[in-house]
N, C-alpha and C. Protein backbone atom coordinates (compact mmCIF):
# COMPACT_ATOMS: atom_id res chain seq x y z
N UNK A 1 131.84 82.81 27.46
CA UNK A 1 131.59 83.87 26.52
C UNK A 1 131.76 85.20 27.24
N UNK A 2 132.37 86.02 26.71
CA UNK A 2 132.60 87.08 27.26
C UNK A 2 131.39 88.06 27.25
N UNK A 3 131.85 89.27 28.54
CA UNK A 3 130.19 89.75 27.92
C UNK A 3 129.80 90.68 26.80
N UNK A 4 130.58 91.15 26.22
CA UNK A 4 130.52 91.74 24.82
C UNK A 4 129.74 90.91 24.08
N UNK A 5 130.19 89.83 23.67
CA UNK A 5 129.38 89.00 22.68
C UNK A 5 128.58 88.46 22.89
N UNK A 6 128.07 88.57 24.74
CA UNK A 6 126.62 87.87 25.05
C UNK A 6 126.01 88.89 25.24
N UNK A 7 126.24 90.18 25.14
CA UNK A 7 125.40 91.45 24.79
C UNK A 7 125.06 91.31 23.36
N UNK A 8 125.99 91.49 22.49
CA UNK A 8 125.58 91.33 21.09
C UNK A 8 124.57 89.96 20.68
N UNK A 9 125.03 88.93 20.95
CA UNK A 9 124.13 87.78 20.85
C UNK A 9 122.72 88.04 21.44
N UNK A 10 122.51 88.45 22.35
CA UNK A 10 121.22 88.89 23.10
C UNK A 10 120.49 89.95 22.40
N UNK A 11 121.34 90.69 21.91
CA UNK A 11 120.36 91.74 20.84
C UNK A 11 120.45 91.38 19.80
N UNK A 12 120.94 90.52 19.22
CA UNK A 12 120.93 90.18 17.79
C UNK A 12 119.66 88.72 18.29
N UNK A 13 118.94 88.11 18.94
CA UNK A 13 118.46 87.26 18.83
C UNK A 13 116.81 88.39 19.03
N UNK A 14 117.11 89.32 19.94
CA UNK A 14 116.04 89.66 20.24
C UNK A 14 115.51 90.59 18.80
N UNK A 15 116.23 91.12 18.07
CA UNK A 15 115.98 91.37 16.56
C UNK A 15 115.44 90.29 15.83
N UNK A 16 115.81 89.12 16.01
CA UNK A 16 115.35 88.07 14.99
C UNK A 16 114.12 87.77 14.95
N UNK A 17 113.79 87.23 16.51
CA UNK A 17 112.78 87.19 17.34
C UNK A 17 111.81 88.16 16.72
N UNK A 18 111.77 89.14 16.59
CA UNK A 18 110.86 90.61 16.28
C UNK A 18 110.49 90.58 15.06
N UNK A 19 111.51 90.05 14.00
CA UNK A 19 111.17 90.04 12.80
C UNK A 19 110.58 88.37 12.52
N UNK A 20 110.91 87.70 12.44
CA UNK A 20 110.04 86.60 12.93
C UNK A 20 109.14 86.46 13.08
N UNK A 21 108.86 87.01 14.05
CA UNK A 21 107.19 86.88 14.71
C UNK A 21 106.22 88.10 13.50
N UNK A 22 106.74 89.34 13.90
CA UNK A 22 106.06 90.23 12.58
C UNK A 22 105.72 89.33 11.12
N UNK A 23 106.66 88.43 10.82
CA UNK A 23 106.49 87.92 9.35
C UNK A 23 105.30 86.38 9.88
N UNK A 24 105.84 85.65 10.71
CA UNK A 24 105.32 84.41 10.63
C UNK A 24 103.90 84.09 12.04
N UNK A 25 103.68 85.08 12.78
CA UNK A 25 102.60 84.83 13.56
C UNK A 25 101.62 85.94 13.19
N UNK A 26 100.64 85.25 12.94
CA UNK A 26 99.41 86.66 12.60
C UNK A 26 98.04 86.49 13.13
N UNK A 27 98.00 86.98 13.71
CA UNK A 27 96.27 86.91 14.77
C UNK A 27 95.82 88.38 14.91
N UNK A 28 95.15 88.53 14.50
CA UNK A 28 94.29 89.66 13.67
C UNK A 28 94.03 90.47 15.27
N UNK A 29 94.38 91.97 15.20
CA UNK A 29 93.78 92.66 15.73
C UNK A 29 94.95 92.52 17.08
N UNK A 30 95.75 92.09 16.93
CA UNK A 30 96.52 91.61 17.92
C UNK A 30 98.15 92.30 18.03
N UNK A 31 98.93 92.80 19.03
CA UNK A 31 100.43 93.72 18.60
C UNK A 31 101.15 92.43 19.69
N UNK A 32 101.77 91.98 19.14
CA UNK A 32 102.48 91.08 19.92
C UNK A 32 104.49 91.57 19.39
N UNK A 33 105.02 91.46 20.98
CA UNK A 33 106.52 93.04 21.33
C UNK A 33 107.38 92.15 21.87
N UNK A 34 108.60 91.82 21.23
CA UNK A 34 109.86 91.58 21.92
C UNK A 34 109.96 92.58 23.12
N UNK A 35 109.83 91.96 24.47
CA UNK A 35 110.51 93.28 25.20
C UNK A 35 111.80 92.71 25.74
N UNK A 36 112.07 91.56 25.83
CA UNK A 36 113.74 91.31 25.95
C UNK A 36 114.49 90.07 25.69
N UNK A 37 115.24 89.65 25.79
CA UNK A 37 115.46 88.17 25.58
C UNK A 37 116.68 88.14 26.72
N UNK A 38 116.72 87.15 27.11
CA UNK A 38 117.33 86.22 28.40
C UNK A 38 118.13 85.33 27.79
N UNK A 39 119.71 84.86 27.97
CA UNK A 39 120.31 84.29 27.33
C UNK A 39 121.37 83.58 28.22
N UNK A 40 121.09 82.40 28.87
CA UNK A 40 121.84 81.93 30.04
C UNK A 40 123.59 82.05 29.64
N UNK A 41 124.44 82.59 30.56
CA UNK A 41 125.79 82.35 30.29
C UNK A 41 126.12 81.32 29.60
N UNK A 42 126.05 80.18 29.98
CA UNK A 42 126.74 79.50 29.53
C UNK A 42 126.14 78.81 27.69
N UNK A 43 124.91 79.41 27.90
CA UNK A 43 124.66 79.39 26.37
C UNK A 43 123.59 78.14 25.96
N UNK A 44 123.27 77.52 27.17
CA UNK A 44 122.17 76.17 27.34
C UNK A 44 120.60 76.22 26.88
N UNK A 45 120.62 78.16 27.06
CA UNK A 45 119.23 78.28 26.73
C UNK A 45 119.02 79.55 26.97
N UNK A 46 117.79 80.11 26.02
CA UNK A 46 117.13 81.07 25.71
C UNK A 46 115.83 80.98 25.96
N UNK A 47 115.65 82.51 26.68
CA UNK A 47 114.05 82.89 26.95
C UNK A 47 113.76 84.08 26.23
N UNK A 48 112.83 84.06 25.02
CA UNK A 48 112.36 85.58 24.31
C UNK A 48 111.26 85.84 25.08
N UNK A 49 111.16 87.33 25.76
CA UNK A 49 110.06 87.46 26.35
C UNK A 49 109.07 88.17 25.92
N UNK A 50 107.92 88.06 25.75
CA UNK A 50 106.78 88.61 24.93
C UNK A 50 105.68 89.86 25.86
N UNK A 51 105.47 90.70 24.89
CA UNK A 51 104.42 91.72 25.67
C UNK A 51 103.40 91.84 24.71
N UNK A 52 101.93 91.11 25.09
CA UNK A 52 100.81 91.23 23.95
C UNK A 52 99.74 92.23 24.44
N UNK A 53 99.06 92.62 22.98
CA UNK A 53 98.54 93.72 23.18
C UNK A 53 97.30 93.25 22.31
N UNK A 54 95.77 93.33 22.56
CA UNK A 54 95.40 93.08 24.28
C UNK A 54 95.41 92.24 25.22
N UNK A 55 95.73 92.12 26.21
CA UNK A 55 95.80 91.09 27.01
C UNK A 55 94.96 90.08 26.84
N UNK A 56 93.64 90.23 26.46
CA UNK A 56 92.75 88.87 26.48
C UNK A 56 93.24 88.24 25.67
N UNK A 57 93.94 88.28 24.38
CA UNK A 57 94.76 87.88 23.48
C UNK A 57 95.87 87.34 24.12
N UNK A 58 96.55 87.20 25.06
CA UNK A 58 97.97 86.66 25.50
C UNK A 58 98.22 85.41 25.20
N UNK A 59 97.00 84.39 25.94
CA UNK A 59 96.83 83.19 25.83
C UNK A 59 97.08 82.30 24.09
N UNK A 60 96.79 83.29 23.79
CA UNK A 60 96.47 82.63 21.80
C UNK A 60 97.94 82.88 21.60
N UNK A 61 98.38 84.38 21.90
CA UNK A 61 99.54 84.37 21.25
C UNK A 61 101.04 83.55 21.42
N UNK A 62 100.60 83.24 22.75
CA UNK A 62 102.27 82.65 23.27
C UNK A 62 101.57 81.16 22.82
N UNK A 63 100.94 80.66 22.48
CA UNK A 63 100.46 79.25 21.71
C UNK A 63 101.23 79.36 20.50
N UNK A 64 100.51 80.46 19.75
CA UNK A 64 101.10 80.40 18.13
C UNK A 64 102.42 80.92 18.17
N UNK A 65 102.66 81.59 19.02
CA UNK A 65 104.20 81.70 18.76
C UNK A 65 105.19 80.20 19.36
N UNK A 66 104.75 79.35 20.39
CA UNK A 66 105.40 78.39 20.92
C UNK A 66 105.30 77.14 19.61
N UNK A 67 104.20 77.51 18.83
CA UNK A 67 104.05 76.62 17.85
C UNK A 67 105.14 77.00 16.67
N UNK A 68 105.63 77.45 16.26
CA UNK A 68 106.70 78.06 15.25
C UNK A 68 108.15 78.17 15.92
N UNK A 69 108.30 77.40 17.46
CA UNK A 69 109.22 77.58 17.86
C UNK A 69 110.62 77.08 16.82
N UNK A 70 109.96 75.98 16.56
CA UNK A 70 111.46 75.39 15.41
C UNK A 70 111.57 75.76 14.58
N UNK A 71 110.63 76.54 13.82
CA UNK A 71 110.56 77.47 12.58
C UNK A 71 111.52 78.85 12.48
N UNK A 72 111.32 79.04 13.99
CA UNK A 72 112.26 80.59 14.51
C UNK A 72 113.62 79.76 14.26
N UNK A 73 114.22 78.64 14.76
CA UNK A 73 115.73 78.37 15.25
C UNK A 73 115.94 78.18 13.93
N UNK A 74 115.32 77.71 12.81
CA UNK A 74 115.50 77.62 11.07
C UNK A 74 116.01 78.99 10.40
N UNK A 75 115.03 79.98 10.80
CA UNK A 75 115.27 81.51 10.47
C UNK A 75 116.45 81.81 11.15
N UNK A 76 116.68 81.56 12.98
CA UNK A 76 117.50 82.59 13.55
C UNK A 76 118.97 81.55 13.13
N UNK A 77 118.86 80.54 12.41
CA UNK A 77 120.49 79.91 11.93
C UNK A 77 120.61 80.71 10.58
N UNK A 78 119.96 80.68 9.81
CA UNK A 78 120.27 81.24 8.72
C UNK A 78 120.51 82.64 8.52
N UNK A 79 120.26 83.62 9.78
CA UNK A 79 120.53 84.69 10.11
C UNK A 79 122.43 84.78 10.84
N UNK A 80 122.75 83.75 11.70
CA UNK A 80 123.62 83.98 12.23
C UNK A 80 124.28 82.45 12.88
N UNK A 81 124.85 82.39 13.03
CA UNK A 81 126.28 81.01 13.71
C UNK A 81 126.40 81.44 14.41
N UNK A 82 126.72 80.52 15.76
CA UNK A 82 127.52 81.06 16.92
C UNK A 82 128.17 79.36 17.19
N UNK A 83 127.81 78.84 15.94
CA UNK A 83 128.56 77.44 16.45
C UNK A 83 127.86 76.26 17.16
N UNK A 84 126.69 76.72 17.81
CA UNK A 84 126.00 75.87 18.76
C UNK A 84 124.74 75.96 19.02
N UNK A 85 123.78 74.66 19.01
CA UNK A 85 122.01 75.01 18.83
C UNK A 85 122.33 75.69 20.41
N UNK A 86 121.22 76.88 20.55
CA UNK A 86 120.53 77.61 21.76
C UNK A 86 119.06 76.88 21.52
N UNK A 87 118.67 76.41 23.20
CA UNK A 87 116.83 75.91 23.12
C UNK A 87 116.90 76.97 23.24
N UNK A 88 115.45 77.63 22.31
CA UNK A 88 114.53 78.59 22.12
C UNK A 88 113.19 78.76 23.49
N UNK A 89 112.68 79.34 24.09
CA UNK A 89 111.44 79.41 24.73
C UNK A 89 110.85 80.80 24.57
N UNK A 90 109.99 80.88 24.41
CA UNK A 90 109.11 82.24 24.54
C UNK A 90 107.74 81.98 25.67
N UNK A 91 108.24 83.40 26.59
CA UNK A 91 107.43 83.74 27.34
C UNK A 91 106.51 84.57 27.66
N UNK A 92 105.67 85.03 28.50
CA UNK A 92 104.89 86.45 28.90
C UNK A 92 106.15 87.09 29.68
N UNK A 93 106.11 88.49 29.37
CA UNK A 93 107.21 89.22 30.29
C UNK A 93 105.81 89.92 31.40
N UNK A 94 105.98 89.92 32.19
CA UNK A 94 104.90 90.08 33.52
C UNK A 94 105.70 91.16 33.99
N UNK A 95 107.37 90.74 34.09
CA UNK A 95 107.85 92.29 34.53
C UNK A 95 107.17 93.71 33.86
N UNK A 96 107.77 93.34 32.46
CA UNK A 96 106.62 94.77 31.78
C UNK A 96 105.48 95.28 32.29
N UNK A 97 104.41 94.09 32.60
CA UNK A 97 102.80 94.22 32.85
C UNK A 97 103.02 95.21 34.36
N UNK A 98 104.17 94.71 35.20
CA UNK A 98 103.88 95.68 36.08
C UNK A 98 104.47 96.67 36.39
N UNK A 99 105.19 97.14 35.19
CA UNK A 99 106.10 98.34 35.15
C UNK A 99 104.77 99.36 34.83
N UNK A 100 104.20 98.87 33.65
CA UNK A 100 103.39 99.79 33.54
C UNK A 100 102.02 99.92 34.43
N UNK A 101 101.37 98.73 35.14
CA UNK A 101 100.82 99.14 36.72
C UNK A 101 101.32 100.33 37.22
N UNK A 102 102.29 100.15 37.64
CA UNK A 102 103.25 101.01 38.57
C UNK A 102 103.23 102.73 38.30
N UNK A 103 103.43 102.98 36.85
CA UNK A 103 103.19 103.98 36.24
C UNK A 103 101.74 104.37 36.23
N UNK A 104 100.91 103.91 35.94
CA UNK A 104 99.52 104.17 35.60
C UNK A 104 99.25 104.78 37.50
N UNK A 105 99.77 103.92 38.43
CA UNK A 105 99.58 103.92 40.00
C UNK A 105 100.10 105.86 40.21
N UNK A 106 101.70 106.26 39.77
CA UNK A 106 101.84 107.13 39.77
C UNK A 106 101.81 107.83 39.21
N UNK A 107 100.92 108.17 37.96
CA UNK A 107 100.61 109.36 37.57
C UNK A 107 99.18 110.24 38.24
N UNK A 108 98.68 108.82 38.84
CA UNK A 108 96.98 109.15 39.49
C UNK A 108 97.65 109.88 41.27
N UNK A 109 98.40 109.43 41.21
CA UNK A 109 98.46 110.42 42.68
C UNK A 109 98.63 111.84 42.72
């Protein structure tokens, strides 16, 4: 796949992903954030990565979202073809968690 269309595929999943979750996971009091999706070259598999808000909440959310995983690949076919099932996974993005460490670190100096 060239990388044009594994750019586009990568943002068109990470849209789906977003709307998805907004419609079909709901845990009260809780902001759960596409912050990117991961999409191996060769097309074997997908990682949506998740940023929850508040953290003590993380644990619940990547449950109920791992639980609707086949529910998402139902939605994200009927959204779009590419010809071929992608496994779905959703994760914690930890990179995020310490981007914003990092920031919080340098604004205090």
């Amino acid at each position: 796949m060239n990388a044009r269309r594994h750019e586009r595929l990568t943002s068109w999943m990470a849209q789906a992903a977003s709307e998805f979750i907004e419609r079909s996971v709901a845990i009260p009091e809780t902001l759960i954030t596409v912050t990117r999706v991961f999409v191996e070259p060769n097309l074997e598999r997908a990682t949506v990565y998740l940023s929850v808000w508040p953290e003590s909440k993380e644990a619940e959310a990547l449950k109920a979202v791992r639980a609707v995983r086949r529910d998402f690949y139902e939605y994200a076919r009927g959204k779009f073809t590419i010809g071929q099932r992608i496994p779905v996974d959703f994760a914690l993005d930890h990179g995020e968690k310490a981007r914003f460490r990092v920031e919080e670190l340098l604004k205090k100096r």
